[in-house]
Structures are given as structure tokens and as C-alpha cells.
N, C-alpha and C. Protein backbone atom coordinates (compact mmCIF):
# COMPACT_ATOMS: atom_id res chain seq x y z
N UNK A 1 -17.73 -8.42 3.06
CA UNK A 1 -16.38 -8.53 3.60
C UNK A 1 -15.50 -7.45 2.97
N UNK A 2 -14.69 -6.85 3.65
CA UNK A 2 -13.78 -5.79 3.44
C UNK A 2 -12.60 -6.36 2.06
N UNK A 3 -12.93 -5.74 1.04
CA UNK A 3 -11.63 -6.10 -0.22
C UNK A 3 -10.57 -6.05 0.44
N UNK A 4 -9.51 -5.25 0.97
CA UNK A 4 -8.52 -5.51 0.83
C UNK A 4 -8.11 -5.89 2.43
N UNK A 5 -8.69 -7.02 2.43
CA UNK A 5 -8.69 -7.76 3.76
C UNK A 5 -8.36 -9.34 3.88
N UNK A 6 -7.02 -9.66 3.70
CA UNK A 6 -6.75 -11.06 3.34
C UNK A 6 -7.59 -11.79 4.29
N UNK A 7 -7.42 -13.18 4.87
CA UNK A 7 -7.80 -14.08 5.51
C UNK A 7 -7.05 -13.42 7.24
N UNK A 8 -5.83 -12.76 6.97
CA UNK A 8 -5.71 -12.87 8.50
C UNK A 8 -5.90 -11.18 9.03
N UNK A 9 -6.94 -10.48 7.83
CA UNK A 9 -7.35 -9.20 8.44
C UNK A 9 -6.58 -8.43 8.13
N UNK A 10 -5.67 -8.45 7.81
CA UNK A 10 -4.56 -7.66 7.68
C UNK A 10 -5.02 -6.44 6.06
N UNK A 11 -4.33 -5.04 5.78
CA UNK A 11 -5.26 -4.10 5.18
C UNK A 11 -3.63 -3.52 4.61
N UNK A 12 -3.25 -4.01 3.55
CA UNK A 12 -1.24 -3.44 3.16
C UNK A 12 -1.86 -2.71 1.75
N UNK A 13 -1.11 -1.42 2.03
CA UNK A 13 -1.47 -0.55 0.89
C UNK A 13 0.02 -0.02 0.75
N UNK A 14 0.40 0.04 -0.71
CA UNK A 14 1.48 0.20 -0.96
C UNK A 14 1.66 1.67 -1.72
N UNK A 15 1.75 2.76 -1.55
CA UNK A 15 1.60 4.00 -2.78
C UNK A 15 3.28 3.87 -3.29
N UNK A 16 3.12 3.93 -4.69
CA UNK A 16 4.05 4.07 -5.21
C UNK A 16 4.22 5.43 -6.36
N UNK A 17 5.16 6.29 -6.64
CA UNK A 17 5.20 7.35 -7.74
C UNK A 17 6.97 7.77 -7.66
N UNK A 18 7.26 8.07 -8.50
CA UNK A 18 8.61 8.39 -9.22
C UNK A 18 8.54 10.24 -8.79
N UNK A 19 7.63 10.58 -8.38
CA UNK A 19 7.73 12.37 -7.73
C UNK A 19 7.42 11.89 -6.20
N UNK A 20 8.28 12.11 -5.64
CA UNK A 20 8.50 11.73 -4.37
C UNK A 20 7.45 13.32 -3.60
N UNK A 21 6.81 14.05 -4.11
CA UNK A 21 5.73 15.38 -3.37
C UNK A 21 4.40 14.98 -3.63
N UNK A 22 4.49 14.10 -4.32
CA UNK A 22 2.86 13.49 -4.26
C UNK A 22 2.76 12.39 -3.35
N UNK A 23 3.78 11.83 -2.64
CA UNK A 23 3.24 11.30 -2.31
C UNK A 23 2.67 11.08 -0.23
N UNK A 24 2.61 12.61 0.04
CA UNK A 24 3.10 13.25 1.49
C UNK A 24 1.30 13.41 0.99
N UNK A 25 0.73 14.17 0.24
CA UNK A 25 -0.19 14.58 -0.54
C UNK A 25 -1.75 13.64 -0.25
N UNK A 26 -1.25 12.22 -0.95
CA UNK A 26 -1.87 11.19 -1.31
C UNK A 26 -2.07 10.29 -0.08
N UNK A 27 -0.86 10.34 0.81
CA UNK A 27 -1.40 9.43 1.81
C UNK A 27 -1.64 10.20 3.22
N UNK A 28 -2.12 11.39 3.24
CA UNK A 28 -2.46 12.21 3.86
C UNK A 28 -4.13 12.07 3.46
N UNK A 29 -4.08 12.57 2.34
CA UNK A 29 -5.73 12.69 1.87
C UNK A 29 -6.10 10.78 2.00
N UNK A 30 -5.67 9.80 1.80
CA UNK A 30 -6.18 8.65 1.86
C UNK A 30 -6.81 8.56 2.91
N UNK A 31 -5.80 8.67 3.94
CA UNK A 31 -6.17 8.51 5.08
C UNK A 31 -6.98 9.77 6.12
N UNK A 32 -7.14 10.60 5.29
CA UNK A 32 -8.25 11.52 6.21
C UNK A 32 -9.81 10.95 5.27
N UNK A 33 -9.86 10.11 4.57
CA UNK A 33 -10.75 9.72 4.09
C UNK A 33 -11.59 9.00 4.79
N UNK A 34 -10.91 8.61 5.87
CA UNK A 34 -11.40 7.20 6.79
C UNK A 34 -12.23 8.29 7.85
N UNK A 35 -12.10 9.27 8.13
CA UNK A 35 -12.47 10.07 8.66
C UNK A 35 -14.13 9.45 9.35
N UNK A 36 -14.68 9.75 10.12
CA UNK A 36 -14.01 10.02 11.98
C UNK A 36 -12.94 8.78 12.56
N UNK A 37 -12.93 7.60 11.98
CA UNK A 37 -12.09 6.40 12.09
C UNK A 37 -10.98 6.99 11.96
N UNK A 38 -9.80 6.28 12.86
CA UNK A 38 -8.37 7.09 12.77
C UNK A 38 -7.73 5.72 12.36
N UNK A 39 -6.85 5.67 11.81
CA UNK A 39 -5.68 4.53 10.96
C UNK A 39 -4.85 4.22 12.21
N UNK A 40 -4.94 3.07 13.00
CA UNK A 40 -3.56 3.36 14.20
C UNK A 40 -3.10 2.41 13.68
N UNK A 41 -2.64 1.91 12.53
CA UNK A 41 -1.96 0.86 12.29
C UNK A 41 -0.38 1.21 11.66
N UNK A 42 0.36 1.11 10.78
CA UNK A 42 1.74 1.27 10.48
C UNK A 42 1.21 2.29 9.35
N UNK A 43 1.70 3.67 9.63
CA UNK A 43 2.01 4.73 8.35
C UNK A 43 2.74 5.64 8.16
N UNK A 44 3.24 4.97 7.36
CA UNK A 44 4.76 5.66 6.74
C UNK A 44 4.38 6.65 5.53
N UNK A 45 3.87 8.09 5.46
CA UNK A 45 3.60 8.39 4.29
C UNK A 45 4.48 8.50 2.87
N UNK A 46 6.22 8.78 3.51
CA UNK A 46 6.91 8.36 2.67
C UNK A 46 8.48 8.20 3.09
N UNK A 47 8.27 6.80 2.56
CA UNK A 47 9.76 6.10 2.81
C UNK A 47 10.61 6.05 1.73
N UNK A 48 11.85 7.52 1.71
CA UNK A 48 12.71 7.57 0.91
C UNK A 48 13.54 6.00 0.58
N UNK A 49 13.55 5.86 -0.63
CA UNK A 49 14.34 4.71 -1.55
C UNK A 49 15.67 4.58 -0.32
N UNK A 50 16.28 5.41 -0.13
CA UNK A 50 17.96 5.71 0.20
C UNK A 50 17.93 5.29 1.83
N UNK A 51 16.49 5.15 2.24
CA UNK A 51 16.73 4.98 3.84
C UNK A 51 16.49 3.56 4.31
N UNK A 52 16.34 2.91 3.42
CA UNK A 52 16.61 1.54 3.49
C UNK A 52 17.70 0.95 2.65
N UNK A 53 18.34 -0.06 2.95
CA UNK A 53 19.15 -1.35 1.67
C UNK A 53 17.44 -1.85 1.57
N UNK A 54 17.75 -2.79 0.19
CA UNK A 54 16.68 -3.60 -0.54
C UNK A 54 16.08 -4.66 0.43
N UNK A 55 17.35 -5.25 1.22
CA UNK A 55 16.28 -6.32 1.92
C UNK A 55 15.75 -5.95 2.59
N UNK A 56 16.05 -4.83 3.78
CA UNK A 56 15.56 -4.12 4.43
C UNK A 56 13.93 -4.05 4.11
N UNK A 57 13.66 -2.87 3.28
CA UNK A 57 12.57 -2.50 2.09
C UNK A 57 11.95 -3.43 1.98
N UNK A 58 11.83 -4.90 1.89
CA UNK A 58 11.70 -6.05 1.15
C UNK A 58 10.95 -6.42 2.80
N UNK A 59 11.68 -6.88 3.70
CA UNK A 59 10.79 -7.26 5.18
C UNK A 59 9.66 -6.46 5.29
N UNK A 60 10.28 -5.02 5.37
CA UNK A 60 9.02 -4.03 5.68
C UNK A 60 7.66 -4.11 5.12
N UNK A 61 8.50 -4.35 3.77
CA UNK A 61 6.81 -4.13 2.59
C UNK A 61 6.44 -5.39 2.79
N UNK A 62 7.00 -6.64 2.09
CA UNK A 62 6.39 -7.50 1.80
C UNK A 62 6.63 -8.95 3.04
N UNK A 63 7.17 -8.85 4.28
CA UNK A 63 7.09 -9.60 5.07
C UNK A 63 6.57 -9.40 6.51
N UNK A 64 5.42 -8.16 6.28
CA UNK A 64 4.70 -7.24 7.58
C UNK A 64 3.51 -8.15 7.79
N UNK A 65 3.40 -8.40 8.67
CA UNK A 65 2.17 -8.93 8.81
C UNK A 65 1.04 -8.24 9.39
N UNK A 66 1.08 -7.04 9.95
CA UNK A 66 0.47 -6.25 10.14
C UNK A 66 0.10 -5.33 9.54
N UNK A 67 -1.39 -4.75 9.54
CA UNK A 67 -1.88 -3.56 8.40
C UNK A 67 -0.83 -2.26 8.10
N UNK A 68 -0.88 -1.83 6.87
CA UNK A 68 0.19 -0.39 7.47
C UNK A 68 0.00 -0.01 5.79
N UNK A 69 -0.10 1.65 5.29
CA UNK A 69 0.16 2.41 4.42
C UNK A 69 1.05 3.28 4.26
N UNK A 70 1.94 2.72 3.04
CA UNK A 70 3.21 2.93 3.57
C UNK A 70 3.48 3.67 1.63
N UNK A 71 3.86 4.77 1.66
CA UNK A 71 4.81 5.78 0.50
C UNK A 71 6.17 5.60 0.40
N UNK A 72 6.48 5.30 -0.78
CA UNK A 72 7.54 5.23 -1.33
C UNK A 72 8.34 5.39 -3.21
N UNK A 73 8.97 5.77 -3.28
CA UNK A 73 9.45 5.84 -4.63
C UNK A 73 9.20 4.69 -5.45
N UNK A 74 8.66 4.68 -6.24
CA UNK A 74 8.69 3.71 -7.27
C UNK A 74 9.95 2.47 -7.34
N UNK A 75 10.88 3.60 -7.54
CA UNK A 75 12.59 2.50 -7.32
C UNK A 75 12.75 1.71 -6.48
N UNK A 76 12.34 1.58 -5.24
CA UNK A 76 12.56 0.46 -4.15
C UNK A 76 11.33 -0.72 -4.91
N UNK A 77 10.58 -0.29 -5.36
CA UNK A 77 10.04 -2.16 -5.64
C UNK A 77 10.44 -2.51 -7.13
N UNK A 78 11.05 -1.59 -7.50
CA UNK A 78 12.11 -2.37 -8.75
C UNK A 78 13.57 -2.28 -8.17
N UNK A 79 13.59 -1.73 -7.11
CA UNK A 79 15.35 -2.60 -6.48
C UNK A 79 14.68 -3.87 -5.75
N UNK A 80 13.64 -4.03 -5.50
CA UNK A 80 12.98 -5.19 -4.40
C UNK A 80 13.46 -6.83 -5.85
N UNK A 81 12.51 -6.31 -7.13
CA UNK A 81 12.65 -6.96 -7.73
C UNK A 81 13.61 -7.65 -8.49
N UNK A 82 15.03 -6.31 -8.57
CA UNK A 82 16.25 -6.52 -9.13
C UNK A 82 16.99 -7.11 -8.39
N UNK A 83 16.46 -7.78 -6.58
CA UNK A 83 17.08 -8.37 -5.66
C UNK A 83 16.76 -9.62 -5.82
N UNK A 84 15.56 -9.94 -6.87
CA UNK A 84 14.99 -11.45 -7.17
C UNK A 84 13.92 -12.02 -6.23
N UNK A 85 13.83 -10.48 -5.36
CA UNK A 85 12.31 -10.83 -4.06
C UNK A 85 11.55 -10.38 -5.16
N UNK A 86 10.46 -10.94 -4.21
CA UNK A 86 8.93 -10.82 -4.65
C UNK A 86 7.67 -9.72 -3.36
N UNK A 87 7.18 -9.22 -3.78
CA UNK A 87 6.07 -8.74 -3.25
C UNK A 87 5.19 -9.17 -3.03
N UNK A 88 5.05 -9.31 -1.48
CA UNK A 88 3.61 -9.95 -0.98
C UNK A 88 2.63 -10.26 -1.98
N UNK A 89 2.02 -11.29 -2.02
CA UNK A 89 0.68 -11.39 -2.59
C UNK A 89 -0.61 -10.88 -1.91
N UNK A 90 -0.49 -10.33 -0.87
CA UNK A 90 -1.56 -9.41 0.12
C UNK A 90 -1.39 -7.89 -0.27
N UNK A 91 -0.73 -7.49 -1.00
CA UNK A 91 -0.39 -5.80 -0.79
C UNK A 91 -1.07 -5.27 -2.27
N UNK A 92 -1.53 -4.06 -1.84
CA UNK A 92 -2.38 -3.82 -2.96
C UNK A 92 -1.58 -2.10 -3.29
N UNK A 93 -1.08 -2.29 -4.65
CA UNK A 93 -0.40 -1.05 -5.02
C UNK A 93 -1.15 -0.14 -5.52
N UNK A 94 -0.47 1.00 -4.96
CA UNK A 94 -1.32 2.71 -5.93
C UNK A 94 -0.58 3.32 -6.89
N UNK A 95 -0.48 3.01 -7.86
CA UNK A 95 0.74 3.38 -8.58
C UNK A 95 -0.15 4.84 -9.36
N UNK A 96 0.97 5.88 -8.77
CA UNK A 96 0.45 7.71 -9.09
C UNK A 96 0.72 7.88 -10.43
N UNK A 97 2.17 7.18 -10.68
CA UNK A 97 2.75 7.46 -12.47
C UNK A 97 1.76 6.88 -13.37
N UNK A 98 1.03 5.84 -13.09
CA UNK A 98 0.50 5.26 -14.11
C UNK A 98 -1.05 5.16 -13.90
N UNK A 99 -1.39 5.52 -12.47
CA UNK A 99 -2.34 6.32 -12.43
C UNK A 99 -3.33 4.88 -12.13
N UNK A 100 -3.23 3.91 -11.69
CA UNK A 100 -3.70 2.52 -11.52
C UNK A 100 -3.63 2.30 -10.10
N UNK A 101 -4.33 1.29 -10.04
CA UNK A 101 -4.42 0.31 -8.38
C UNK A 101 -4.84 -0.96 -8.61
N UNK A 102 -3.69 -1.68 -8.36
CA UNK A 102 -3.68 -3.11 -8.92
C UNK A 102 -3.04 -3.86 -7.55
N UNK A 103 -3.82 -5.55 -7.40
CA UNK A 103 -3.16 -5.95 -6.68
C UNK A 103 -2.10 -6.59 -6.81
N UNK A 104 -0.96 -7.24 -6.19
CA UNK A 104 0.01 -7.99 -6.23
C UNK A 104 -0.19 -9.25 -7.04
N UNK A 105 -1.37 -9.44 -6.50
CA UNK A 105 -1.65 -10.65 -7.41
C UNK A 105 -3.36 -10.76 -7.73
N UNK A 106 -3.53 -11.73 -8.48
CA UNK A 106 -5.10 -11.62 -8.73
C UNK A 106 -5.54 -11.47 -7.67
N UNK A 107 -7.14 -10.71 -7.67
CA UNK A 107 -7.62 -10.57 -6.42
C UNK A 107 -8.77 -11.97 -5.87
N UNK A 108 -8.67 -12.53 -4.85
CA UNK A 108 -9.97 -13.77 -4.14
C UNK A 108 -10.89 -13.14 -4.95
N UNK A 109 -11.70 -11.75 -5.03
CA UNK A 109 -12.82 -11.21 -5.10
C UNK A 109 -13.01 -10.91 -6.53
N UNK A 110 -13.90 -11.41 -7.33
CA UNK A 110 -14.44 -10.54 -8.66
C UNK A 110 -14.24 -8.98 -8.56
N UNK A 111 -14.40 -8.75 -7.40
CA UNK A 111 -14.74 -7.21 -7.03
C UNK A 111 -13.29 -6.40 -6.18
N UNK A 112 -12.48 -5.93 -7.34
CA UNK A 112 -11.24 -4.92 -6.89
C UNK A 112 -11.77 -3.50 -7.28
N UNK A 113 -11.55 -2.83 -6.22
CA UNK A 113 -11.13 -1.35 -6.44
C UNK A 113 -10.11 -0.51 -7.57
N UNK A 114 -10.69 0.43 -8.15
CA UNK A 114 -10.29 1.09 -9.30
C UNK A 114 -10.08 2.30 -8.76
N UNK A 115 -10.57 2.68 -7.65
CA UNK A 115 -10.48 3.87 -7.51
C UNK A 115 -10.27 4.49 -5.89
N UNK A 116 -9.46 5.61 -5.85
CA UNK A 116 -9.28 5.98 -4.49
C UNK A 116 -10.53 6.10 -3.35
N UNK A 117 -11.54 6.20 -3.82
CA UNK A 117 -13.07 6.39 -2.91
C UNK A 117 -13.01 4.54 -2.36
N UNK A 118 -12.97 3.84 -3.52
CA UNK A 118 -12.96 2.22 -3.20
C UNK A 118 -12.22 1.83 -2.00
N UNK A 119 -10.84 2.66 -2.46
CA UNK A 119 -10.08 2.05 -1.44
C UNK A 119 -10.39 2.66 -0.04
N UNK A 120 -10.89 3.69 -0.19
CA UNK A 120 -10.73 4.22 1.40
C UNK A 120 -12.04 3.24 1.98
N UNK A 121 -13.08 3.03 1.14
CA UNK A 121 -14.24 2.51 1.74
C UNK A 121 -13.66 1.22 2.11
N UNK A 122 -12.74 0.48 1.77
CA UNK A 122 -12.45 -0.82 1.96
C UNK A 122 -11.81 -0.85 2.89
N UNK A 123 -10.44 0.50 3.87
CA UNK A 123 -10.10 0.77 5.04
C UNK A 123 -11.23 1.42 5.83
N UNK A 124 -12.53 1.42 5.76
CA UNK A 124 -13.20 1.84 6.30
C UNK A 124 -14.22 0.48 6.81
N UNK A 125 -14.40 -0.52 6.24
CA UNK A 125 -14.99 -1.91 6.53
C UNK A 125 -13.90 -2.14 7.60
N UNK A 126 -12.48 -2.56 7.09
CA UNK A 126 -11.68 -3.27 7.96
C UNK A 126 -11.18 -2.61 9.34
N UNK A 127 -11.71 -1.23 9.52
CA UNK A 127 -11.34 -0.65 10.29
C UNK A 127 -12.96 -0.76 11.40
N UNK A 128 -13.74 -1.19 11.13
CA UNK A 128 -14.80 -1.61 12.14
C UNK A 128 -14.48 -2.91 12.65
């Protein structure tokens, strides 16, 4: 079964980094990873902090119910948090500053991805 594939299929990848040029970069190369498979689901490679308010930010990310890889500044999920929301427990973050990929919350599976090859293989299950 595809890791980052909750119960209702759904595939939420969150990139996060504080240099807003990595991250045009990162979810470009993610997603040519899937390669010959094309991503037609929601991708935003990067969603400036300033072009949303927080709740806004807050529906998008964490109340989507549909798959989607979506870039953004680090600061919107610590304004998400300084709003007293919470982040999906389905969304699985890429954090560039710290150089990690962790999920929202523990993962169902013994078996999480550490690494960018993981993850693409895991949009590559859910995408069959």
C-alpha cells in the first residue's frame, strides 16, 4: 500500500523552507520524479506567505481533501499555528531548512520515508 496514502487515498505533501528559491526547484524536481506519470492533482509549487490571511492558508493546507503538493514559506505554518489551528494529521512535511520529512503526526505504517526517492516512489504507488 502506498505510504503516504491515508484511508481516503488522498497523497498531501507539504514543502516547507525559509528561502523561498528552493522551493520552485524542489517541487519541480519532485514531481518530474513521477515521471512518465503526470501529477494532475493540486500543485502549487509556491505559495507566497503574503497571498493568503492564516485562515485562508489553514483550509487550503490542512482542510483539502484532495491530493495536492503544495510550496510554501516556512512562516505560514507557524502563522497557521500562532492562529491556534492545527495541521492535518494526513499531510506529510518536507522541511528544506532542517533538511527532514516528517509526518504531521505519527505515521499508521512502521515504514515512513526519509528521503526524497521514498517520497516520489510513494506518489508513484498512489498515482496507479
Amino acid at each position: 500500500a502506498p505510504l503516504i496514502s491515508p484511508s481516503d487515498g488522498a497523497s498531501q505533501v507539504l514543502l516547507i523552507s525559509s528561502e523561498p528559491d528552493t522551493l520552485l526547484p524542489a517541487s519541480n524536481a519532485l514531481r518530474a520524479l513521477l515521471a512518465p506519470l503526470i501529477f494532475s492533482s493540486t500543485y502549487i509549487p509556491y505559495l507566497p506567505a503574503t497571498l493568503l490571511a492564516s485562515s485562508d492558508a489553514q483550509t487550503l493546507i490542512s482542510d483539502s481533501t484532495s491530493p495536492y503538493l503544495i510550496g510554501t514559506h516556512v512562516g505560514t505554518t507557524q502563522t497557521i499555528a500562532a492562529d491556534g489551528a492545527a495541521l492535518s494529521t494526513e499531510i506529510v512535511i518536507a522541511d528544506f531548512d532542517r533538511t527532514e520529512l516528517r509526518p504531521c503526526l505519527a505515521p499508521s505504517s512502521p515504514f515512513f520515508p526519509t528521503s526524497v526517492s521514498q517520497l516520489a516512489s510513494s506518489f508513484l504507488q498512489s498515482a496507479r
